[in-house]
C-alpha atoms as a PDB file:
ATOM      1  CA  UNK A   1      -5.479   4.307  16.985  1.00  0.00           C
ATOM      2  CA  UNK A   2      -7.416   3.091  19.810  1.00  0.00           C
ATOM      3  CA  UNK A   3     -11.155   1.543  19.733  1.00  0.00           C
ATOM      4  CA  UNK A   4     -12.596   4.486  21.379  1.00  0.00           C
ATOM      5  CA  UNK A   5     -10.775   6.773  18.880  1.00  0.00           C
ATOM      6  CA  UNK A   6     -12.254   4.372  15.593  1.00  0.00           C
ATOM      7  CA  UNK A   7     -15.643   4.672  16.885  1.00  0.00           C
ATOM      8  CA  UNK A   8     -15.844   8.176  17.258  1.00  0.00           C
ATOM      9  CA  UNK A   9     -14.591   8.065  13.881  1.00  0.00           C
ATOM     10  CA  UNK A  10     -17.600   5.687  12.966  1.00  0.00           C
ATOM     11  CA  UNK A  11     -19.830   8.194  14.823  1.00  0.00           C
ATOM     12  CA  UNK A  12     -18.852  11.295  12.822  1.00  0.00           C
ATOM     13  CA  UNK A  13     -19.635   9.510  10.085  1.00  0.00           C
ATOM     14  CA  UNK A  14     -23.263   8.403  11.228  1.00  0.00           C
ATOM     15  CA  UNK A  15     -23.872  11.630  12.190  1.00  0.00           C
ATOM     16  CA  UNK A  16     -23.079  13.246   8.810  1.00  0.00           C
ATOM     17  CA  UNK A  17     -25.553  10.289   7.160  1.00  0.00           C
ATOM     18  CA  UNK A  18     -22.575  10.269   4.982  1.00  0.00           C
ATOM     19  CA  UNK A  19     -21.094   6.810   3.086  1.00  0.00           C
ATOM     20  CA  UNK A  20     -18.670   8.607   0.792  1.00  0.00           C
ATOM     21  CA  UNK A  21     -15.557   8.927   0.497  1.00  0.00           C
ATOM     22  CA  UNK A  22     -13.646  12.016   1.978  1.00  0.00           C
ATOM     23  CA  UNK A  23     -10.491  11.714  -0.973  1.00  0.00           C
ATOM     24  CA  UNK A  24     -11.122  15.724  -2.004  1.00  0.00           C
ATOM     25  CA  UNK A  25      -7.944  17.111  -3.520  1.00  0.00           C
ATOM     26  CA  UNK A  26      -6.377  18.241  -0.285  1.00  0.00           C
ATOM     27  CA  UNK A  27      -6.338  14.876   0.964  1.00  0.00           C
ATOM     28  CA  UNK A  28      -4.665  13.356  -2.284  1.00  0.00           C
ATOM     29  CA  UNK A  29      -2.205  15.923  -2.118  1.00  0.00           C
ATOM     30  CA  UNK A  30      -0.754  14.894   1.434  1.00  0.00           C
ATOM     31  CA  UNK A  31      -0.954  11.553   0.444  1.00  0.00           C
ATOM     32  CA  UNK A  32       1.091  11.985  -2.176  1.00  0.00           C
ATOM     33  CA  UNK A  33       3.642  14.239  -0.163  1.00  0.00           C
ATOM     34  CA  UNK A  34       3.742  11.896   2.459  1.00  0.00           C
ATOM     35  CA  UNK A  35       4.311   9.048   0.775  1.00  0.00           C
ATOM     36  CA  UNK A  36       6.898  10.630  -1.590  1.00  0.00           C
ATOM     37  CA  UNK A  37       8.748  11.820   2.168  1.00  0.00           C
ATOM     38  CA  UNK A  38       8.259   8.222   3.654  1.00  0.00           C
ATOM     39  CA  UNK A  39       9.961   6.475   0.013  1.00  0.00           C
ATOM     40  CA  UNK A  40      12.789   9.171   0.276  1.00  0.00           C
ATOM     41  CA  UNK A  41      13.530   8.937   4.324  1.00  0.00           C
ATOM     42  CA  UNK A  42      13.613   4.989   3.749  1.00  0.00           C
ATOM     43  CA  UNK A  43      15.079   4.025   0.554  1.00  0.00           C
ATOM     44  CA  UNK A  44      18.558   5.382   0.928  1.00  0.00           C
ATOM     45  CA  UNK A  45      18.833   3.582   4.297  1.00  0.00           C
ATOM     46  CA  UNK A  46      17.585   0.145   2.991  1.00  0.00           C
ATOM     47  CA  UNK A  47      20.116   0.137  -0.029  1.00  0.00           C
ATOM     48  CA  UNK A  48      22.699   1.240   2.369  1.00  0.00           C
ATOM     49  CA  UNK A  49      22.247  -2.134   4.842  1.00  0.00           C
ATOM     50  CA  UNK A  50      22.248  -3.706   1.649  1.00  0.00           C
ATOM     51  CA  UNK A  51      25.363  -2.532   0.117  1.00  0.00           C
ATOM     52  CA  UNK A  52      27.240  -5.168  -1.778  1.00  0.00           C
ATOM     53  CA  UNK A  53      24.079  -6.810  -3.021  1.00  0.00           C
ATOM     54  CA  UNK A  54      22.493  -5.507  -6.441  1.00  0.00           C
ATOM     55  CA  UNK A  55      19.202  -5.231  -6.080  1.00  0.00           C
ATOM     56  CA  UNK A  56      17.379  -5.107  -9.332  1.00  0.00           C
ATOM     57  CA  UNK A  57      13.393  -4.925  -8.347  1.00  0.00           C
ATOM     58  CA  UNK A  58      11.227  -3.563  -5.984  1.00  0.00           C
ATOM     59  CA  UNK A  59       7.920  -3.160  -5.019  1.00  0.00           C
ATOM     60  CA  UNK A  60       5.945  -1.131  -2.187  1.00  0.00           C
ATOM     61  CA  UNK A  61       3.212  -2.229  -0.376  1.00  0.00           C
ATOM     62  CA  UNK A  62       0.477  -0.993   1.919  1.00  0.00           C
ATOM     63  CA  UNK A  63      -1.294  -2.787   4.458  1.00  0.00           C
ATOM     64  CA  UNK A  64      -4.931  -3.104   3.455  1.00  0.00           C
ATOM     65  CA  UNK A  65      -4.602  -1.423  -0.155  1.00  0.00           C
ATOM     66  CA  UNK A  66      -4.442  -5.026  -1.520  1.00  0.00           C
ATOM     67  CA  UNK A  67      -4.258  -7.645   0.799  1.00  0.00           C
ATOM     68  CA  UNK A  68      -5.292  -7.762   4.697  1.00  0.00           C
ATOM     69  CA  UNK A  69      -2.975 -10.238   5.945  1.00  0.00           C
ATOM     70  CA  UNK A  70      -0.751  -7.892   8.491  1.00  0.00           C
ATOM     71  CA  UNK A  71      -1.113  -7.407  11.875  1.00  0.00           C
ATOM     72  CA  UNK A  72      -1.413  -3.489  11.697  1.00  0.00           C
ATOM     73  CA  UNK A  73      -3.914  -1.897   9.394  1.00  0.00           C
ATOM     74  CA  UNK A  74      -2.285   0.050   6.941  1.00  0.00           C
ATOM     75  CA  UNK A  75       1.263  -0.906   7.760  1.00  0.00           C
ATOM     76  CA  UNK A  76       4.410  -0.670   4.430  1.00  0.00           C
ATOM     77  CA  UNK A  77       6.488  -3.226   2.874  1.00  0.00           C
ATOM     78  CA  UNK A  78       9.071  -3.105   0.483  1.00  0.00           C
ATOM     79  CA  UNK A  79       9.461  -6.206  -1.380  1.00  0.00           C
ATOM     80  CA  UNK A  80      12.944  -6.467  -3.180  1.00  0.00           C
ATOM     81  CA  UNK A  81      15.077  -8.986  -5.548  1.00  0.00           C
ATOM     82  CA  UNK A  82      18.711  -8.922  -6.145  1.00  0.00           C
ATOM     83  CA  UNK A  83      21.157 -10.535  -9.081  1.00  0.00           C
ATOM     84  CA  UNK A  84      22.907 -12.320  -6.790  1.00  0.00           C
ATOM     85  CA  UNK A  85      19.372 -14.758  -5.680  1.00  0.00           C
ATOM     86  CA  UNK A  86      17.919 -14.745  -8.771  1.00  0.00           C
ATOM     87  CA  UNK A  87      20.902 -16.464 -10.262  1.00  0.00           C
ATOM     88  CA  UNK A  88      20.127 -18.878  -6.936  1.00  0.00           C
ATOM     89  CA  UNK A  89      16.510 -19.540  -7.600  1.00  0.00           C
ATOM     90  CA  UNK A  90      17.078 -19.885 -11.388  1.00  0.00           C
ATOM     91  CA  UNK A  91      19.686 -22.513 -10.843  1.00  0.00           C
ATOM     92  CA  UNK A  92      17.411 -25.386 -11.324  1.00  0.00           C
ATOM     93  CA  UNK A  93      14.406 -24.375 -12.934  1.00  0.00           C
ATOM     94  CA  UNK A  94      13.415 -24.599 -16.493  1.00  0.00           C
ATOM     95  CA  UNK A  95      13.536 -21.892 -18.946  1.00  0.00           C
ATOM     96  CA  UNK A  96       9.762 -20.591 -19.282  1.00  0.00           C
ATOM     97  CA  UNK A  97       9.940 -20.070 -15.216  1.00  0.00           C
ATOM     98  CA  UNK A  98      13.071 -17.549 -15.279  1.00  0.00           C
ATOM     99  CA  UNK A  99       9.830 -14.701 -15.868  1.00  0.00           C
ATOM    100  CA  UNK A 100       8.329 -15.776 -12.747  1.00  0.00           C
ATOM    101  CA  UNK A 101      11.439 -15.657 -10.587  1.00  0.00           C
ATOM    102  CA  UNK A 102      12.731 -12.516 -11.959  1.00  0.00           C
ATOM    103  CA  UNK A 103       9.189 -10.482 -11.886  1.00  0.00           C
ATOM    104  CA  UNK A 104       7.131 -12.206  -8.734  1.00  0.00           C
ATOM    105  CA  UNK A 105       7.690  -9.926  -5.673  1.00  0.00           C
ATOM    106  CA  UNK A 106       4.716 -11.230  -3.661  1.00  0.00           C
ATOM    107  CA  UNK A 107       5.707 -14.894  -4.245  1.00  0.00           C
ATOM    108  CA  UNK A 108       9.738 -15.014  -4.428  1.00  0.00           C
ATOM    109  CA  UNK A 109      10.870 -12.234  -3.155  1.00  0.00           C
ATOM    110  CA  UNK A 110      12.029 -11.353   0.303  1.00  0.00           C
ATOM    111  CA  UNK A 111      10.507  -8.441   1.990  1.00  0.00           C
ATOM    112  CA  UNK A 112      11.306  -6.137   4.347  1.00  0.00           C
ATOM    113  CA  UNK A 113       8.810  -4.032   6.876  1.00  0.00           C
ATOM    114  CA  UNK A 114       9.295  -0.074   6.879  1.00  0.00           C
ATOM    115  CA  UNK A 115       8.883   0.690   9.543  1.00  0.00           C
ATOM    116  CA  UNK A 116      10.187   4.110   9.567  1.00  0.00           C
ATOM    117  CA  UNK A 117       8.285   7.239  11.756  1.00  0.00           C
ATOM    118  CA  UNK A 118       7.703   8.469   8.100  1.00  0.00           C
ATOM    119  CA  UNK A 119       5.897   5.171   7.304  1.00  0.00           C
ATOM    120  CA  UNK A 120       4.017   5.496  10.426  1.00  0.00           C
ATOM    121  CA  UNK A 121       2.506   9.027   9.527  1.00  0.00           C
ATOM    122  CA  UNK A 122       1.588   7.696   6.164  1.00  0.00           C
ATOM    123  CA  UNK A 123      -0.108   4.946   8.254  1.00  0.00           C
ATOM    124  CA  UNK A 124      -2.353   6.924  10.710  1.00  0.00           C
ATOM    125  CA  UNK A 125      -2.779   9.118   7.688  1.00  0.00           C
ATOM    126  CA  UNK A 126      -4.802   6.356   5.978  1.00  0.00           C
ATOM    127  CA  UNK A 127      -5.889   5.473   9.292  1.00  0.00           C
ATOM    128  CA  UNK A 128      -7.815   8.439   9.419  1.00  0.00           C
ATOM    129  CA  UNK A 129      -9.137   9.518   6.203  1.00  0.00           C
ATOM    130  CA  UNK A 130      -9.919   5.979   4.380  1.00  0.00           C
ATOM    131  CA  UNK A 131     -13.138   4.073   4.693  1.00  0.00           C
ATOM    132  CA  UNK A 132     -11.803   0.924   6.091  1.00  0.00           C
ATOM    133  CA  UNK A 133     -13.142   1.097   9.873  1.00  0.00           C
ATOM    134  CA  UNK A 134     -16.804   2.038   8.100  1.00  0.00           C
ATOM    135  CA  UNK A 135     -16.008  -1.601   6.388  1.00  0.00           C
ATOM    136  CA  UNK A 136     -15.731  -3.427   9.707  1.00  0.00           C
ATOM    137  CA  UNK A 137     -17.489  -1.472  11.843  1.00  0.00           C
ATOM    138  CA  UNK A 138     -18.636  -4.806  13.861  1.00  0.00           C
ATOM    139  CA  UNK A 139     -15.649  -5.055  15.664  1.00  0.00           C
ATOM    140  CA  UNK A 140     -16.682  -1.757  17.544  1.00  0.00           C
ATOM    141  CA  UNK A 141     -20.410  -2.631  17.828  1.00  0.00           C
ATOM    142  CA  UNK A 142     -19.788  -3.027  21.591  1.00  0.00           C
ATOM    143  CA  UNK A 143     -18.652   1.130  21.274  1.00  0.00           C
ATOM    144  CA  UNK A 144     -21.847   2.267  19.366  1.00  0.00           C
ATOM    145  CA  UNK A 145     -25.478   2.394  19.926  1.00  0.00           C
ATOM    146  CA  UNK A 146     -27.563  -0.052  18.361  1.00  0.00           C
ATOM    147  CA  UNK A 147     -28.994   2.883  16.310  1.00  0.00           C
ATOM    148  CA  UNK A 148     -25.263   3.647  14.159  1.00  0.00           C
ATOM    149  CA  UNK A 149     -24.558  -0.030  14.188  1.00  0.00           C
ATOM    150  CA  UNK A 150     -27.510  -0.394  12.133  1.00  0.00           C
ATOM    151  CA  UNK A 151     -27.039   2.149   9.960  1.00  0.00           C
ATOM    152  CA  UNK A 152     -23.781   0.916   9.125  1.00  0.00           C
ATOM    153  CA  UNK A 153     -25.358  -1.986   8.541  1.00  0.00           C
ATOM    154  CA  UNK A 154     -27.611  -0.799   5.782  1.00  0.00           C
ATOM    155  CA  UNK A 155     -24.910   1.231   4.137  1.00  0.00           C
ATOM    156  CA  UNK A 156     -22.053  -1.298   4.179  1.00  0.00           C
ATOM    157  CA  UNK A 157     -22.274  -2.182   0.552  1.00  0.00           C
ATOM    158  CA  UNK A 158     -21.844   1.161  -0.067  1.00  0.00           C
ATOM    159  CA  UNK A 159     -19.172   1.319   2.060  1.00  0.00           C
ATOM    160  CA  UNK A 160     -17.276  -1.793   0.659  1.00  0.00           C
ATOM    161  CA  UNK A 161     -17.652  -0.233  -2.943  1.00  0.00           C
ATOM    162  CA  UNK A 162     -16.271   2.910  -1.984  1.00  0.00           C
ATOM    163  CA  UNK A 163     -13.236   1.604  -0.048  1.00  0.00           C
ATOM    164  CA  UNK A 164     -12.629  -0.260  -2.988  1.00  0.00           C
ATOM    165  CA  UNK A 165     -12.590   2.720  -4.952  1.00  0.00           C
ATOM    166  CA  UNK A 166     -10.536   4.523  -2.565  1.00  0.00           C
ATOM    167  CA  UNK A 167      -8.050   1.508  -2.499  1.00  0.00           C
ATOM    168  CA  UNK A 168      -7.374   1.514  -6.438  1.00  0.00           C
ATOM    169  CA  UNK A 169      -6.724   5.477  -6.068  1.00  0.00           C
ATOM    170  CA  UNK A 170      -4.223   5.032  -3.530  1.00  0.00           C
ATOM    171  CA  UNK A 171      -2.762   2.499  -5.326  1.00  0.00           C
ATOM    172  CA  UNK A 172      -3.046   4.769  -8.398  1.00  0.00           C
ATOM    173  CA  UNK A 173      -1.012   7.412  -6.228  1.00  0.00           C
ATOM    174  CA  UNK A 174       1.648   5.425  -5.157  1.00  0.00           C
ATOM    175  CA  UNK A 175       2.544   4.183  -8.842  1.00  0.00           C
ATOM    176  CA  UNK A 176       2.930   8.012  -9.446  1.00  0.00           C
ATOM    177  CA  UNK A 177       5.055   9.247  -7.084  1.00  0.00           C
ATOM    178  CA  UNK A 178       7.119   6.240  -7.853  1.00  0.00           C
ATOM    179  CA  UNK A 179       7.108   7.199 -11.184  1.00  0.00           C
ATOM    180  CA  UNK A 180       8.116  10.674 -10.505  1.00  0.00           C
ATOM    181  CA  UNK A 181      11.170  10.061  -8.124  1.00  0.00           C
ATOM    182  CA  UNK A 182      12.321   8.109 -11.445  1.00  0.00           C
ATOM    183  CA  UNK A 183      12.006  11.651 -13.265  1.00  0.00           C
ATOM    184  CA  UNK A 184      13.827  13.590 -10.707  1.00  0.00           C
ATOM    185  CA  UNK A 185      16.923  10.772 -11.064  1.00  0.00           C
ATOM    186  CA  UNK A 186      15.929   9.333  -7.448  1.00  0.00           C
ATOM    187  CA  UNK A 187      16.812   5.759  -8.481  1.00  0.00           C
ATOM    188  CA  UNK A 188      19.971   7.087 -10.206  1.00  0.00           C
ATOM    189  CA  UNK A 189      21.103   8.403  -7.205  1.00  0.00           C
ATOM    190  CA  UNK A 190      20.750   5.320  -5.075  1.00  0.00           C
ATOM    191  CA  UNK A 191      23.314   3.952  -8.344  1.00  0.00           C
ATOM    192  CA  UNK A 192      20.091   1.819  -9.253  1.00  0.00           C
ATOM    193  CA  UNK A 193      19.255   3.731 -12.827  1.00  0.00           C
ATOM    194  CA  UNK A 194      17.784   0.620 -14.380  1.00  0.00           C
ATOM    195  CA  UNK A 195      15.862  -0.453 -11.334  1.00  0.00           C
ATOM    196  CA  UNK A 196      12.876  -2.351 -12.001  1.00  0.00           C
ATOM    197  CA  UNK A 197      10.089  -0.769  -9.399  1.00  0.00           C
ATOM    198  CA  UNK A 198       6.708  -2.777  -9.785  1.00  0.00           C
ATOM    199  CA  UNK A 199       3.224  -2.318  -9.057  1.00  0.00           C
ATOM    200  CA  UNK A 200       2.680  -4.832  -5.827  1.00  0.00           C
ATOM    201  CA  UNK A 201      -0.013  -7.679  -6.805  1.00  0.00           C
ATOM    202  CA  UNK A 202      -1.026 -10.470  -4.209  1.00  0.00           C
ATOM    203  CA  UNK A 203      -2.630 -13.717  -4.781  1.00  0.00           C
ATOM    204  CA  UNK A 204      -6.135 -11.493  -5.157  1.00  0.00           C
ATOM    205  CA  UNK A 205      -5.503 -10.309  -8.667  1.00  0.00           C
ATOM    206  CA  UNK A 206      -6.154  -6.475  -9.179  1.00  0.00           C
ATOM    207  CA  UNK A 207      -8.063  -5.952 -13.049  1.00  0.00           C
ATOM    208  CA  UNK A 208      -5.931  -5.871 -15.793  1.00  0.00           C
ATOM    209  CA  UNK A 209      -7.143  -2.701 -16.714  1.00  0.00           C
ATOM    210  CA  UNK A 210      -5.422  -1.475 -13.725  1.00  0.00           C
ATOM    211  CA  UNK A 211      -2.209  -3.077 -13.823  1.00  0.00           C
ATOM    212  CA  UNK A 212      -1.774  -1.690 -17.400  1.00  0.00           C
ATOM    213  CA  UNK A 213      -2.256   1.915 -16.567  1.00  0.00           C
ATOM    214  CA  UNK A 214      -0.208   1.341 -13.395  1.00  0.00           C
ATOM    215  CA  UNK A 215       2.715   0.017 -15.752  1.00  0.00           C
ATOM    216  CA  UNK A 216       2.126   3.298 -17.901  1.00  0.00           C
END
């Protein structure tokens, strides 16, 4: 998306006086099918370029859902581990760190961009019907009046809390359609029955609460 297009975004949204989130059921819905296409279109390729390798783990990220480290807002990851480098990494270490090896995506795994045209419609998906932008709505001050910059302004707490709301419900989403494509006997498919597919978790901790429901 381009500036002008974000700040008529922002604009819409100061002209509906509206700091909410727009997650009705519709929009969950395509999430969900669009993620659930963008997992299908990519997986099979990535285990193909990996063939000979027996990947154990994996873990999908999103841009901005966790951590904003990446260049493009709302951009996918797929973090992955295979027998053959965990036996590497475990080589020297002791005992009680074999856990952390076998289970740390964000730390010791390697990781791989999707960057499939699925991927990218997920993308300006969440591009266009998340909060975010109202969250940092300064870098586009020079595109509004003074009047909807300030209004931002005095709404942006609730604008942090309810991207941070919308965040844990995407992330919420994600862990089920993962969870169903293990149903349906996706994973089987790709011969990876007993893969281990984990909830992605960055050096900002998500609550525990979370992570245990997410393992459910």
């Amino acid at each position: 998306m381009t500036d002008e297009q974000i700040a008529k975004q922002l604009l819409n949204k100061y002209k509906k006086d509206d700091a909410g989130s727009s997650l009705t059921p519709e929009v969950v819905a395509q999430f969900n099918a669009l993620f659930r296409e963008a997992v299908i279109d990519f997986f099979p390729k990535f285990v193909e370029k990996h063939k000979g390798q027996t990947i154990y783990g994996i873990s999908f990220e999103i841009g901005n859902l966790v951590q904003f480290v990446y260049e493009e807002d709302f951009e996918t990851y797929l973090y992955f581990n295979t027998e053959e480098e965990y036996r590497k990494q475990i080589k020297d270490c002791a005992e009680d760190e074999k856990l952390y090896y076998r289970f740390e995506p964000y730390a010791e795994w390697d990781v791989v961009p999707a960057g499939t045209k699925a991927f990218k419609k997920l993308q300006k998906f969440l591009m266009q019907n998340s909060l975010y932008y109202c969250t940092v709505y300064y870098h586009y001050d020079h595109l509004l009046s003074k009047e909807v910059v300030d209004w931002f302004e005095e709404n942006s707490e609730d604008f942090e809390e309810n991207f941070d709301s919308e965040r844990a419900m995407f992330r919420t989403l994600m862990a089920g359609v993962l969870c169903n494509l293990r149903q349906e006997g996706f994973w089987k498919e790709q011969g990876l029955e007993k893969l281990y597919v984990i909830p992605f978790e960055a050096e900002d901790e998500l609550p525990f609460e979370e992570k245990i429901a997410t393992y459910l």
